[in-house]
N, C-alpha and C. Protein backbone atom coordinates (compact mmCIF):
# COMPACT_ATOMS: atom_id res chain seq x y z
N UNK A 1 0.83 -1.21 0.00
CA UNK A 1 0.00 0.00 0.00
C UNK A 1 0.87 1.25 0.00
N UNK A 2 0.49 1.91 -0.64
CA UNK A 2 0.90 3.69 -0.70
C UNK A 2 0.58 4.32 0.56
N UNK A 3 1.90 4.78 1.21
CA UNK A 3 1.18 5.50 1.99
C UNK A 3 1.36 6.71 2.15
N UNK A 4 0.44 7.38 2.58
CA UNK A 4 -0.44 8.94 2.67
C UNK A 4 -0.25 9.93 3.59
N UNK A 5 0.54 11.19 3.71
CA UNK A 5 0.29 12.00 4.88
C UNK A 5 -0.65 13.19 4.30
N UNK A 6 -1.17 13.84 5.01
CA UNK A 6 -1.98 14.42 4.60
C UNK A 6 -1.38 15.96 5.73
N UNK A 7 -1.37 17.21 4.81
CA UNK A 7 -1.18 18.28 5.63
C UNK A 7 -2.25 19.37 5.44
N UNK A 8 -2.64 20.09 6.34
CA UNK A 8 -3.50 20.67 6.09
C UNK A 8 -3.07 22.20 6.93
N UNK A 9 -3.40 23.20 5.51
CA UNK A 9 -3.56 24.55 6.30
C UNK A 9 -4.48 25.03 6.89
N UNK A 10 -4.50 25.08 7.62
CA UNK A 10 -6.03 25.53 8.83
C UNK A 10 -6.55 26.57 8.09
N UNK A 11 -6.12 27.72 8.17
CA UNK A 11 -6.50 28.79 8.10
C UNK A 11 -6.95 28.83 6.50
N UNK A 12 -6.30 28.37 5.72
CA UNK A 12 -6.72 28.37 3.77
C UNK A 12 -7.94 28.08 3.75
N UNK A 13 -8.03 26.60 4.68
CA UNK A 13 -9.09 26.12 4.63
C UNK A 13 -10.18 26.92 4.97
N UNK A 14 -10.02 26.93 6.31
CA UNK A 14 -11.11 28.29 6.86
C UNK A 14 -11.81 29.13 6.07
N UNK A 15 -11.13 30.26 5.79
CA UNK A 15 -11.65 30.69 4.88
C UNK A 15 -11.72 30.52 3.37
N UNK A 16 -11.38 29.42 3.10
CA UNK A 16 -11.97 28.68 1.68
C UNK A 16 -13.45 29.11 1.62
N UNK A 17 -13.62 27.79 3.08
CA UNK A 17 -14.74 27.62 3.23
C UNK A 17 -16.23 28.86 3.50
N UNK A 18 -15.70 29.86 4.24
CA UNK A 18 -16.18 31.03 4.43
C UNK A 18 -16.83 31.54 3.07
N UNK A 19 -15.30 31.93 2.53
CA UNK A 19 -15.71 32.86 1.13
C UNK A 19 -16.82 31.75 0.26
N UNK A 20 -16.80 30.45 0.64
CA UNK A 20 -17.99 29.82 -0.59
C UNK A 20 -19.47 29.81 0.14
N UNK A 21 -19.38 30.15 1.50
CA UNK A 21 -20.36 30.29 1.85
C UNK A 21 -21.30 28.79 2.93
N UNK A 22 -20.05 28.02 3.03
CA UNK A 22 -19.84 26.72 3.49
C UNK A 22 -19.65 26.83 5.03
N UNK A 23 -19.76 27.12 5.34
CA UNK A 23 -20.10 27.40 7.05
C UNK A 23 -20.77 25.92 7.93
N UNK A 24 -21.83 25.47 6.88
CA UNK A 24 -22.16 24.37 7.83
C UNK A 24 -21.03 23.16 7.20
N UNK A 25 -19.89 23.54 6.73
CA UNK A 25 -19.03 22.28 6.67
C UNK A 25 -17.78 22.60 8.06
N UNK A 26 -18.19 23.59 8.49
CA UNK A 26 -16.74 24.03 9.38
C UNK A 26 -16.60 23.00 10.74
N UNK A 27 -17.50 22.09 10.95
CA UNK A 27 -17.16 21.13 11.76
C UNK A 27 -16.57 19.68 11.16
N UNK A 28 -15.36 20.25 10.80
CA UNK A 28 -15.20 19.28 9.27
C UNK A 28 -14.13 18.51 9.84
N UNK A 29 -13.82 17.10 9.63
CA UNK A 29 -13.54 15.67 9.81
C UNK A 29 -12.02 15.87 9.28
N UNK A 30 -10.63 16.56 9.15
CA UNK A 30 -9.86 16.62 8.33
C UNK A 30 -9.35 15.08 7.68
N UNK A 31 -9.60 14.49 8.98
CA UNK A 31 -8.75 13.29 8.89
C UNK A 31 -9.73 12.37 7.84
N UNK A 32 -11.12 12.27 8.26
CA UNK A 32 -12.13 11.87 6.62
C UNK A 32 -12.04 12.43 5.64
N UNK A 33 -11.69 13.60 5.61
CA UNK A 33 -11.63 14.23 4.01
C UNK A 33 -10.19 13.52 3.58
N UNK A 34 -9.14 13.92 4.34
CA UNK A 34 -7.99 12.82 3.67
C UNK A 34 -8.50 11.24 3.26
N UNK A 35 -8.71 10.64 3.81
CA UNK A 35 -9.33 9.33 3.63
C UNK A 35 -10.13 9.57 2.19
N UNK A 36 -11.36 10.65 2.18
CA UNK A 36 -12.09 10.37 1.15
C UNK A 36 -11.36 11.25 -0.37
N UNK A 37 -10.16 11.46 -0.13
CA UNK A 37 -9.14 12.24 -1.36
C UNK A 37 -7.87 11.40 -1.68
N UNK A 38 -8.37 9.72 -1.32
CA UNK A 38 -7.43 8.65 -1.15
C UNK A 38 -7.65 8.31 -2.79
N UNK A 39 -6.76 7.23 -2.84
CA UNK A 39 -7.20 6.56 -4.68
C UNK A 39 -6.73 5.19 -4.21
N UNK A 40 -7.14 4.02 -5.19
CA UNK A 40 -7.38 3.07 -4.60
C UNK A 40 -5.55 2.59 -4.34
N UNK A 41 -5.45 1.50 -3.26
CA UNK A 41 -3.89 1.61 -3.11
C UNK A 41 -3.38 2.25 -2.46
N UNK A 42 -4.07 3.30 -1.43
CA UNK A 42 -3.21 4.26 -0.64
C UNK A 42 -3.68 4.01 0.41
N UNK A 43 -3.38 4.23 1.51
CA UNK A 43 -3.23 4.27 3.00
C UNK A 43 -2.91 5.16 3.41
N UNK A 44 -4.03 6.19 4.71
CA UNK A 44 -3.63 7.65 5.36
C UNK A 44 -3.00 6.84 6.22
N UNK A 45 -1.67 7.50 6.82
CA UNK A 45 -0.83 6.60 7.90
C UNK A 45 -1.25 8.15 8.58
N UNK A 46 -1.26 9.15 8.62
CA UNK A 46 -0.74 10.51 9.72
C UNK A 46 -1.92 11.74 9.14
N UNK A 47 -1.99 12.61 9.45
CA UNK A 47 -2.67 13.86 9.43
C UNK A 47 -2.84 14.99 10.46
N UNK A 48 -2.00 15.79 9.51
CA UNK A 48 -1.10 16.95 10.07
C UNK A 48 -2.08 18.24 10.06
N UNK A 49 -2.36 18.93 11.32
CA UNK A 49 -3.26 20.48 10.96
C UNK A 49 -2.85 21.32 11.55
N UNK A 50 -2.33 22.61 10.52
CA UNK A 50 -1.80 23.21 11.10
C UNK A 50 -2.93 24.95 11.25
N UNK A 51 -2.37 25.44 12.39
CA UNK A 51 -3.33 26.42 12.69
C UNK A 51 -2.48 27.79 13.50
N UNK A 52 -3.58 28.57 13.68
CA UNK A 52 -2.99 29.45 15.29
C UNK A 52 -4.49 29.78 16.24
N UNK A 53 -3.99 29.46 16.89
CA UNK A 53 -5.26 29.80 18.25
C UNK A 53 -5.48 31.56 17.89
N UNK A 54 -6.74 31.82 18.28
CA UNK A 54 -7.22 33.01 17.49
C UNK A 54 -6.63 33.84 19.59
N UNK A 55 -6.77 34.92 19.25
CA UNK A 55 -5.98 35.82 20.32
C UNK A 55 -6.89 36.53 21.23
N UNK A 56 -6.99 36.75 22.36
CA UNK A 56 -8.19 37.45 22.73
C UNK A 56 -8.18 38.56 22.61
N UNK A 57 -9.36 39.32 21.99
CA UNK A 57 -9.72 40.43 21.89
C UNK A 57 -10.45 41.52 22.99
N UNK A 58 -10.97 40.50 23.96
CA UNK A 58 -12.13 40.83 24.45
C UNK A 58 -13.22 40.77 24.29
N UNK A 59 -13.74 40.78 22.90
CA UNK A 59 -15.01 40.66 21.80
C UNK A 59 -15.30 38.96 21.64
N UNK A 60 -14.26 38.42 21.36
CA UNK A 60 -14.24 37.14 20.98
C UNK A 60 -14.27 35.99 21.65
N UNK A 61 -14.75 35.92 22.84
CA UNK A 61 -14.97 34.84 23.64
C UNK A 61 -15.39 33.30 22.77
N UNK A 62 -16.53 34.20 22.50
CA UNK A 62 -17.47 33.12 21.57
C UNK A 62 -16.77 31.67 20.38
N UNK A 63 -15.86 32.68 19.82
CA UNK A 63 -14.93 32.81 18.28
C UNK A 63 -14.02 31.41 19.44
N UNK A 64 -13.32 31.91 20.33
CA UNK A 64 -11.76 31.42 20.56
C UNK A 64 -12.62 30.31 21.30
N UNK A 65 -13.94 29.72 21.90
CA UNK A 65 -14.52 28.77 22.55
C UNK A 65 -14.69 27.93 21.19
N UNK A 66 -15.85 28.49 19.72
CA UNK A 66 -15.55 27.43 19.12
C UNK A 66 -14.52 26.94 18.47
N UNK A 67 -13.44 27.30 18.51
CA UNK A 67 -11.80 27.12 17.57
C UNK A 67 -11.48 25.98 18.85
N UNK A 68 -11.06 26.32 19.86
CA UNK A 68 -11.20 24.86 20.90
C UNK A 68 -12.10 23.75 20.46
N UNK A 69 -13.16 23.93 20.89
CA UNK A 69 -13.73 22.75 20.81
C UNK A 69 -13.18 22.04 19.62
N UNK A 70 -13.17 23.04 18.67
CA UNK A 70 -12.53 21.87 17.31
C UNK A 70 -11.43 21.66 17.28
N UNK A 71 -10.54 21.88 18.01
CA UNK A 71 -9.35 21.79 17.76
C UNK A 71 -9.00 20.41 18.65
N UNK A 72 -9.85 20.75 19.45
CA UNK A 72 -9.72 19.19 20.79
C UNK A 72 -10.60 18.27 20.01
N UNK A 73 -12.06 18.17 19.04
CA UNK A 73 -12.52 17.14 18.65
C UNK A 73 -11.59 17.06 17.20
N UNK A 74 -10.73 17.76 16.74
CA UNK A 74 -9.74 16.68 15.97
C UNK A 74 -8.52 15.84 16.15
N UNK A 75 -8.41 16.47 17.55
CA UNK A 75 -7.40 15.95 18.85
C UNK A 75 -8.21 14.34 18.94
N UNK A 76 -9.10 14.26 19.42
CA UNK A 76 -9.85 13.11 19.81
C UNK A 76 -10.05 11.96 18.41
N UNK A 77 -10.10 12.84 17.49
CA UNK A 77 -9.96 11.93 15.78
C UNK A 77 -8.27 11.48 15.61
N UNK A 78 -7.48 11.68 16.00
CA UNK A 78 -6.03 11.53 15.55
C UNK A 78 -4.98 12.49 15.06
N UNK A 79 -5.84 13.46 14.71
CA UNK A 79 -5.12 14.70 14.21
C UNK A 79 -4.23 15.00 14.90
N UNK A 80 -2.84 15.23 14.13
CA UNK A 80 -1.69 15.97 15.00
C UNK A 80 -1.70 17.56 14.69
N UNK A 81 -1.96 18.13 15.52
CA UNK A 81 -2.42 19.95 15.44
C UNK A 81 -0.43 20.41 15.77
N UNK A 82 -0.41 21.70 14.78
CA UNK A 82 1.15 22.56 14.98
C UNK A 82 -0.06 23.75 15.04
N UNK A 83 0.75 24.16 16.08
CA UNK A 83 0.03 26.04 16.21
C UNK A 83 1.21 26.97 15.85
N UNK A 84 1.07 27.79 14.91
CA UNK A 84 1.85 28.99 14.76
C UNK A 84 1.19 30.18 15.48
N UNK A 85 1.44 31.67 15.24
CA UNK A 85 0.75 32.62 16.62
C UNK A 85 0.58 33.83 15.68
N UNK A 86 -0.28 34.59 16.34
CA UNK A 86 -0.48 36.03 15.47
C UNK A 86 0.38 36.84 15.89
N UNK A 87 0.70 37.66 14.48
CA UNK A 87 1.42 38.84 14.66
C UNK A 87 0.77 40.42 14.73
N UNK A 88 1.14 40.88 16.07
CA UNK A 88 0.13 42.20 16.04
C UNK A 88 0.40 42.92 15.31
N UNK A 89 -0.21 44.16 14.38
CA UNK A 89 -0.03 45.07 13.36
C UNK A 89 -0.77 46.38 13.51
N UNK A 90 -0.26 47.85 13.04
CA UNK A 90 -1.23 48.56 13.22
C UNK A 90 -1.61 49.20 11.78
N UNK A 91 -3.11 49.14 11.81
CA UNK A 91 -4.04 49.60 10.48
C UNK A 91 -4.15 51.55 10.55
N UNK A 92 -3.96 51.44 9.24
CA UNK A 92 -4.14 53.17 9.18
C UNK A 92 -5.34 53.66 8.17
N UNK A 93 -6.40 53.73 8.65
CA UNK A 93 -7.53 54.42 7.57
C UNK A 93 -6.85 55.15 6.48
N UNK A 94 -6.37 55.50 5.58
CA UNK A 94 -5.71 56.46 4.33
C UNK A 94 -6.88 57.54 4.26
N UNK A 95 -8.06 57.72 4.87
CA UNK A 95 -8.85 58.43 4.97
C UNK A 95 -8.48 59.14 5.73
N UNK A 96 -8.89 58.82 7.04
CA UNK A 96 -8.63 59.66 8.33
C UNK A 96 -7.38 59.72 8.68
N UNK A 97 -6.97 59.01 8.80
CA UNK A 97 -5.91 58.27 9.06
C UNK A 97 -5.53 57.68 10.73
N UNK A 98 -6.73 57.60 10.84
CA UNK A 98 -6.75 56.83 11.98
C UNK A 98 -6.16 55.29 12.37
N UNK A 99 -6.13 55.07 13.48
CA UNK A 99 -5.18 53.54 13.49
C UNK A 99 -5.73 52.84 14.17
N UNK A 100 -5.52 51.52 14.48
CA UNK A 100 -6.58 50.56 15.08
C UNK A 100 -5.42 48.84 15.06
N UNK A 101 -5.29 48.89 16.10
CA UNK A 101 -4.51 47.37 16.20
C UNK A 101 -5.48 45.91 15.22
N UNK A 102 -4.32 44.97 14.78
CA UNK A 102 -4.84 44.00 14.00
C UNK A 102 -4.13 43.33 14.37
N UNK A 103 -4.52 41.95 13.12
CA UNK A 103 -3.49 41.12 13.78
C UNK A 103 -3.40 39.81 13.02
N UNK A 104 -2.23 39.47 12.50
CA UNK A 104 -2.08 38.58 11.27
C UNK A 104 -1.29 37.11 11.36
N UNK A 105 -1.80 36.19 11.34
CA UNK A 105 -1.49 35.02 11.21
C UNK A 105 0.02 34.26 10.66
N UNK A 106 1.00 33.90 11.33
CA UNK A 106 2.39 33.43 11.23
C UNK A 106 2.86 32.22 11.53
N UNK A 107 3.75 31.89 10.45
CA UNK A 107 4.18 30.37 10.77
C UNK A 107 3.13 29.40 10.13
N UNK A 108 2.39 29.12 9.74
CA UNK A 108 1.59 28.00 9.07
C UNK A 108 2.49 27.18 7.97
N UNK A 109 2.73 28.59 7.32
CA UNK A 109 3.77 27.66 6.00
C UNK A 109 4.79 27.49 6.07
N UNK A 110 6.01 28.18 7.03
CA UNK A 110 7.16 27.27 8.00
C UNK A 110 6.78 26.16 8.40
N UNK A 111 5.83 26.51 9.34
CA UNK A 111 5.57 24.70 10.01
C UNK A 111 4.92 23.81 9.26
N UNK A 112 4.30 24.00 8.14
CA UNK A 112 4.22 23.12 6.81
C UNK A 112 5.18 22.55 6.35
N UNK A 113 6.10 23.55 5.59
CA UNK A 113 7.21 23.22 5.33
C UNK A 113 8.22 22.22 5.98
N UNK A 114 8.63 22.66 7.42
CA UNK A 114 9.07 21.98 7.99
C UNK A 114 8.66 20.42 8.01
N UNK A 115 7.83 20.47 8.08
CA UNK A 115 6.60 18.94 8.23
C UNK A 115 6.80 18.27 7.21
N UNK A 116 6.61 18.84 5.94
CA UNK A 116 6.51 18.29 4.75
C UNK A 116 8.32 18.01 4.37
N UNK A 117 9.47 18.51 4.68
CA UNK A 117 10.86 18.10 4.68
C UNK A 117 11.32 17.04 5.53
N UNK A 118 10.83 17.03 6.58
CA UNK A 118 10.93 16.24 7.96
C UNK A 118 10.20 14.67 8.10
N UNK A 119 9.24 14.71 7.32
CA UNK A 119 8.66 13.31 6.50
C UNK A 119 9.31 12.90 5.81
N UNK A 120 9.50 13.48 4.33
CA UNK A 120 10.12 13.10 3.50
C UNK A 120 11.47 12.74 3.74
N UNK A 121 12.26 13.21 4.66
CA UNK A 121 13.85 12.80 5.65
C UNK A 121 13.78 11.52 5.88
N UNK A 122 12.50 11.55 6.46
CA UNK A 122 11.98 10.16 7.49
C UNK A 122 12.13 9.20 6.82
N UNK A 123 11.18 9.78 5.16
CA UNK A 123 10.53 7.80 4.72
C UNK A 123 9.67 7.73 5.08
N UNK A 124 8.59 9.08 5.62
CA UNK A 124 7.39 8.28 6.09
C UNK A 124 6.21 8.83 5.27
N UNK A 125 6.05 9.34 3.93
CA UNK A 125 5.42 8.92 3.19
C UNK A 125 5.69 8.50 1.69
N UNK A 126 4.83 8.35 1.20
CA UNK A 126 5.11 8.16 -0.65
C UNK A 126 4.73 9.39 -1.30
N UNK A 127 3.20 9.26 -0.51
CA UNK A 127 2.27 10.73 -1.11
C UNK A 127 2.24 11.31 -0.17
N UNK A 128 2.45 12.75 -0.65
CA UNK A 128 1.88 13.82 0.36
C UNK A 128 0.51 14.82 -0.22
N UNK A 129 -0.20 14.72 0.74
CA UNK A 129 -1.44 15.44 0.10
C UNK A 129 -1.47 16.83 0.97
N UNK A 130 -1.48 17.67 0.19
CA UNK A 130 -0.90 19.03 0.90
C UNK A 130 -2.48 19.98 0.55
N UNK A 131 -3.37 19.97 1.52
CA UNK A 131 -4.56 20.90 1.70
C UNK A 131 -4.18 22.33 1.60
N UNK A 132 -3.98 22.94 0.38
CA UNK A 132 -3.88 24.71 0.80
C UNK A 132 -3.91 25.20 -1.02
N UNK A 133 -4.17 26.51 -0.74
CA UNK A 133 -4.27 27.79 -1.81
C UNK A 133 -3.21 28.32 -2.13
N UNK A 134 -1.97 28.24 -0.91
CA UNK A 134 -1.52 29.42 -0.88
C UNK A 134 0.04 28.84 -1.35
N UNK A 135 0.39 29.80 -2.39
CA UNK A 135 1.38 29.76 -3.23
C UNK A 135 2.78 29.75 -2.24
N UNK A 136 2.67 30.21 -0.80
CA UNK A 136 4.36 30.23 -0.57
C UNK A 136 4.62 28.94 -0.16
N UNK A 137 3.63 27.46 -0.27
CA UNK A 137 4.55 26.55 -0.36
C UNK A 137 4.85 26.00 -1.03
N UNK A 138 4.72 26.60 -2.71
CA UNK A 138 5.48 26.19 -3.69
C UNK A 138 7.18 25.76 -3.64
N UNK A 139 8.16 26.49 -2.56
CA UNK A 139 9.61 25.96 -2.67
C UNK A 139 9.23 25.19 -1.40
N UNK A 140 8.85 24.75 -0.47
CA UNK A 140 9.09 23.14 -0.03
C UNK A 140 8.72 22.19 -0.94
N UNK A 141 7.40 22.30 -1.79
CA UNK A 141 6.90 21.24 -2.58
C UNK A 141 8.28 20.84 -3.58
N UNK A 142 8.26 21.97 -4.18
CA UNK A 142 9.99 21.92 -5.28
C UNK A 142 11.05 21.53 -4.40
N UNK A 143 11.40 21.86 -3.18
CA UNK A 143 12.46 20.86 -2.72
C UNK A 143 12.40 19.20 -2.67
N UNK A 144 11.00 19.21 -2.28
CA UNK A 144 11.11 17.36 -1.98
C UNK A 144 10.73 17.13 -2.85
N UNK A 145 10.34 17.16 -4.37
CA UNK A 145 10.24 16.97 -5.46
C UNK A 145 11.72 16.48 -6.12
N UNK A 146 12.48 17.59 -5.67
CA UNK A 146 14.31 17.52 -6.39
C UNK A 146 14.84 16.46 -5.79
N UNK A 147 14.56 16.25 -4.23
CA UNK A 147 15.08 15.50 -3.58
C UNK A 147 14.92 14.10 -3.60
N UNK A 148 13.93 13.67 -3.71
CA UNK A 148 13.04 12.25 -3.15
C UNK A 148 12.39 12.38 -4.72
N UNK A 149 13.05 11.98 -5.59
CA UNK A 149 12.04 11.71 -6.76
C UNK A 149 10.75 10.71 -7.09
N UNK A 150 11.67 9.47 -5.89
CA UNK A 150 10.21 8.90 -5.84
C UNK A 150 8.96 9.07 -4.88
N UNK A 151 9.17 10.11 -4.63
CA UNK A 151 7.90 10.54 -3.56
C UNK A 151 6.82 11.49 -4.76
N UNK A 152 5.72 11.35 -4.12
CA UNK A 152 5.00 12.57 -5.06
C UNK A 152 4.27 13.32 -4.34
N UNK A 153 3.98 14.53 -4.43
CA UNK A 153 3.12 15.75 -3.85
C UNK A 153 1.96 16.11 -4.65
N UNK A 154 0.61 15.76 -4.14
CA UNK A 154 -0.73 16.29 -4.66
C UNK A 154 -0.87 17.45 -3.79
N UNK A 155 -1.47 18.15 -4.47
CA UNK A 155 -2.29 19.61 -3.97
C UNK A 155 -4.22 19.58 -4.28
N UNK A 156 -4.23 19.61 -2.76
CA UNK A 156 -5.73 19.69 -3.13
C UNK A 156 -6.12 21.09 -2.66
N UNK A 157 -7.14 21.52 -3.61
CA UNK A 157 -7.46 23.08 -3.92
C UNK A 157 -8.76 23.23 -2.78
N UNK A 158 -8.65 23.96 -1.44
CA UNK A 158 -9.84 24.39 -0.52
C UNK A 158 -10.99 24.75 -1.73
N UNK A 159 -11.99 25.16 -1.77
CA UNK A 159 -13.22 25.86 -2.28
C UNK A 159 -12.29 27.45 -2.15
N UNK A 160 -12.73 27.57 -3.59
CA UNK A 160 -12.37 29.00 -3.62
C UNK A 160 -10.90 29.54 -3.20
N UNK A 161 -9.84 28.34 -3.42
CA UNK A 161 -8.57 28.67 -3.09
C UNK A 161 -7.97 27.53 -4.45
N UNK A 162 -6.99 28.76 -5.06
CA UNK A 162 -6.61 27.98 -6.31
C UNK A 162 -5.06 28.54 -6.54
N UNK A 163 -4.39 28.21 -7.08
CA UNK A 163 -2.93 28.72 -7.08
C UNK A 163 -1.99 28.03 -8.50
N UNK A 164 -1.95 29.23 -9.60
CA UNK A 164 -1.04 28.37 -10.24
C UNK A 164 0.28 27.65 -10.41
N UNK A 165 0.80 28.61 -9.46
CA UNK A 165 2.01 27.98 -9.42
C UNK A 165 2.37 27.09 -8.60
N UNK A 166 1.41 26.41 -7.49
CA UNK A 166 1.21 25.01 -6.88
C UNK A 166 0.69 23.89 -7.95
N UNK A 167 -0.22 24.45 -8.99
CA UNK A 167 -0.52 23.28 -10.09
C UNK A 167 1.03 23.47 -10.98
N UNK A 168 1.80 24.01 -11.15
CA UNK A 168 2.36 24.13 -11.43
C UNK A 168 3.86 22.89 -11.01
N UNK A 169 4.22 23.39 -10.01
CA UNK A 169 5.33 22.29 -9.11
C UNK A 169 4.79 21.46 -8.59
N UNK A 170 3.07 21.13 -8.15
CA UNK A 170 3.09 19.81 -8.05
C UNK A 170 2.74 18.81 -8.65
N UNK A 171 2.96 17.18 -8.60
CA UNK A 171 2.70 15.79 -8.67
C UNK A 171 1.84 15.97 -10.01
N UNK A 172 0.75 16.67 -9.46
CA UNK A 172 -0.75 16.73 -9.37
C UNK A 172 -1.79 17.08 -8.29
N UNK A 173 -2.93 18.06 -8.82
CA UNK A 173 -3.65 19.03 -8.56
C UNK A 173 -5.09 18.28 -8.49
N UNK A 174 -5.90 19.12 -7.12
CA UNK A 174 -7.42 18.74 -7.55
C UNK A 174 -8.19 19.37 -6.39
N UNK A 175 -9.68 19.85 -6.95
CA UNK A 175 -10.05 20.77 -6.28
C UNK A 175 -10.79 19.80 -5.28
N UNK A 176 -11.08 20.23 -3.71
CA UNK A 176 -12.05 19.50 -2.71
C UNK A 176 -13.72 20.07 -3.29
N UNK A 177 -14.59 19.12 -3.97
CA UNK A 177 -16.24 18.95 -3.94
C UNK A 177 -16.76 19.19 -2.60
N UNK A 178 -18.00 19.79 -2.77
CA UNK A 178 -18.94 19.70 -1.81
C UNK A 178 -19.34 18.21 -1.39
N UNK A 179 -18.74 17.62 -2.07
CA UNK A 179 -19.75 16.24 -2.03
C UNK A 179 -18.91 15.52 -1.02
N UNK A 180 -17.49 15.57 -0.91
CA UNK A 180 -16.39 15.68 0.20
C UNK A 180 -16.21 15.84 0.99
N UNK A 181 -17.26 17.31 1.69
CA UNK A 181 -16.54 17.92 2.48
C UNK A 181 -18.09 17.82 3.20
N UNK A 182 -19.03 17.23 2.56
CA UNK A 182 -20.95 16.87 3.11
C UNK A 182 -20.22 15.37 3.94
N UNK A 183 -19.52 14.58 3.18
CA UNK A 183 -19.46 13.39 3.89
C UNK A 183 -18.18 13.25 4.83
N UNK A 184 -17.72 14.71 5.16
CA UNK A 184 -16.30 14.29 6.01
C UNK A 184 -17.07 15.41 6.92
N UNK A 185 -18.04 14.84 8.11
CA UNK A 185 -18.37 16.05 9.01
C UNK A 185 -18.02 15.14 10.65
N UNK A 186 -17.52 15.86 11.63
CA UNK A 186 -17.34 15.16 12.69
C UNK A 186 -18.91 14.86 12.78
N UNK A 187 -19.02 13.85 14.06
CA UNK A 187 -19.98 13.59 14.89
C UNK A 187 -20.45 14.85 15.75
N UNK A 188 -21.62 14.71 15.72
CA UNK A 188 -22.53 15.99 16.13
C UNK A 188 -21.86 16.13 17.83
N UNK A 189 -21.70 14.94 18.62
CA UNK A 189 -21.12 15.02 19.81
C UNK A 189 -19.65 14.12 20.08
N UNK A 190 -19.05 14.89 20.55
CA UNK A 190 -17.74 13.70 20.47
C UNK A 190 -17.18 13.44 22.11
N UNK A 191 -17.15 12.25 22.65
CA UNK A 191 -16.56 12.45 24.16
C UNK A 191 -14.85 12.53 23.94
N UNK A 192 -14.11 13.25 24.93
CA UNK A 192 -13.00 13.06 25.36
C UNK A 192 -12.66 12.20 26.16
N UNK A 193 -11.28 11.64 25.94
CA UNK A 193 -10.76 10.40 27.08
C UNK A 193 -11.47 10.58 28.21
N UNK A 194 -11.78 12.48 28.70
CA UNK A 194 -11.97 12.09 30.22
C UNK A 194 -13.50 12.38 30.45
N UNK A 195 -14.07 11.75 29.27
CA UNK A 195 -15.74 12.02 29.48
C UNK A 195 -16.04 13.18 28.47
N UNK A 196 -15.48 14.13 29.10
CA UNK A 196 -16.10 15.56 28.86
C UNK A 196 -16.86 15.08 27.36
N UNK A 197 -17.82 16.06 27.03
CA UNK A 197 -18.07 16.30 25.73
C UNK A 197 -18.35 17.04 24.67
N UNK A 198 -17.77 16.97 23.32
CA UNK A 198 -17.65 18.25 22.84
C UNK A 198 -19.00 18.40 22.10
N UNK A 199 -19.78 19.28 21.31
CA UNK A 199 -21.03 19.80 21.22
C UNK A 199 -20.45 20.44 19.42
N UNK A 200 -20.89 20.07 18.44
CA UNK A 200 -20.92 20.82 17.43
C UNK A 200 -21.30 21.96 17.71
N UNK A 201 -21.06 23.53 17.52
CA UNK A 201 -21.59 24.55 17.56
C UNK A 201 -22.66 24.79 17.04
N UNK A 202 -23.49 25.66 17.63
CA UNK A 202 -24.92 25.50 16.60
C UNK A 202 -25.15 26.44 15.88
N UNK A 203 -23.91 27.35 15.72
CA UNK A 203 -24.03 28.12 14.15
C UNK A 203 -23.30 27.56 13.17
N UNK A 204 -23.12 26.78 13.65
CA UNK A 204 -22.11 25.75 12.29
C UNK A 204 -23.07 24.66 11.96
N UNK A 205 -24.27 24.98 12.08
CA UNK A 205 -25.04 23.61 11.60
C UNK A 205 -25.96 24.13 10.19
């Protein structure tokens, strides 16, 4: 059997899903959608998600309660979670020119990268199925491409996240269906080792 790691950018995904308007997929199964983006002959051995815990605002209680819960019910599926962290920034209206703290998301595609070199070191996959849009991990894909010729790198395209120059350097390309991402949904309730239980959100339904 072929076997399969599967990496996933949290955040691409995220708002993949957002901008298509897919909201009730956001309690989404990563580790089933790898499985169901398998071909016959392959085997998921691992599945990698990478993210950053959203930051408190004060406002966002709500926001940073459901990003937990999912982050612990893909904990409870097998998922191995990397957190990268936000970087604070300040916004300037060009109008007024007023300013207002923000705050921008770092490290996803390092710790991709890293992940995706650090396997391929290993031997511990054949295929890598690399979940994301976003073009800056076109030079890891091209390194373990040069390197490991017999390994291959698929890119699967979030909803509404497309990149040519990832169809470009990789294996092979393909976009995630609705029809995918309907049948890769966690369980409406999931227990933890220690009982507890997690609750699909009920604006995500």
């Amino acid at each position: 059997m072929q076997r399969v790691i599967t990496y996933i950018d949290g955040f691409n995904l995220y708002f993949g899903l957002k901008q298509a308007g897919f909201k009730r997929y956001y309690w989404l199964d990563v580790a089933a959608l790898g499985q169901q983006l398998l071909k016959p002959g392959q085997t998921l051995v691992a599945t990698h998600y990478f993210t950053a815990r959203i930051r408190d605002n004060g406002r966002n209680v709500a926001d940073q309660k459901r990003q937990n819960d999912y982050l612990e019910a893909l904990a409870v599926q097998g998922v191995r979670c990397q957190f990268g962290h936000y970087l604070e920034k300040v916004r300037e209206c060009r109008a007024c020119h007023a300013t207002w703290p923000d705050y921008e998301e770092k490290m996803t595609d390092v710790n991709i990268a890293i992940q995706l070199m650090t396997d391929a070191f290993d031997d511990a996959f054949d295929t890598a199925l690399v979940i994301s849009g976003d073009s800056d991990l076109v030079t890891p894909i091209r390194r373990v491409r040069e390197r490991f010729a017999n390994k291959r790198v698929i890119v699967a395209f979030p909803p509404r996240r497309h990149s040519k120059a990832l169809k470009q350097t990789a294996n092979g390309h393909l976009a995630i269906g609705e029809d995918k991402l309907r049948a890769s949904q966690l369980p409406e309730h999931i227990a933890k080792p220690d009982g507890f239980v997690l609750h699909r959100p009920a604006s995500w339904s």
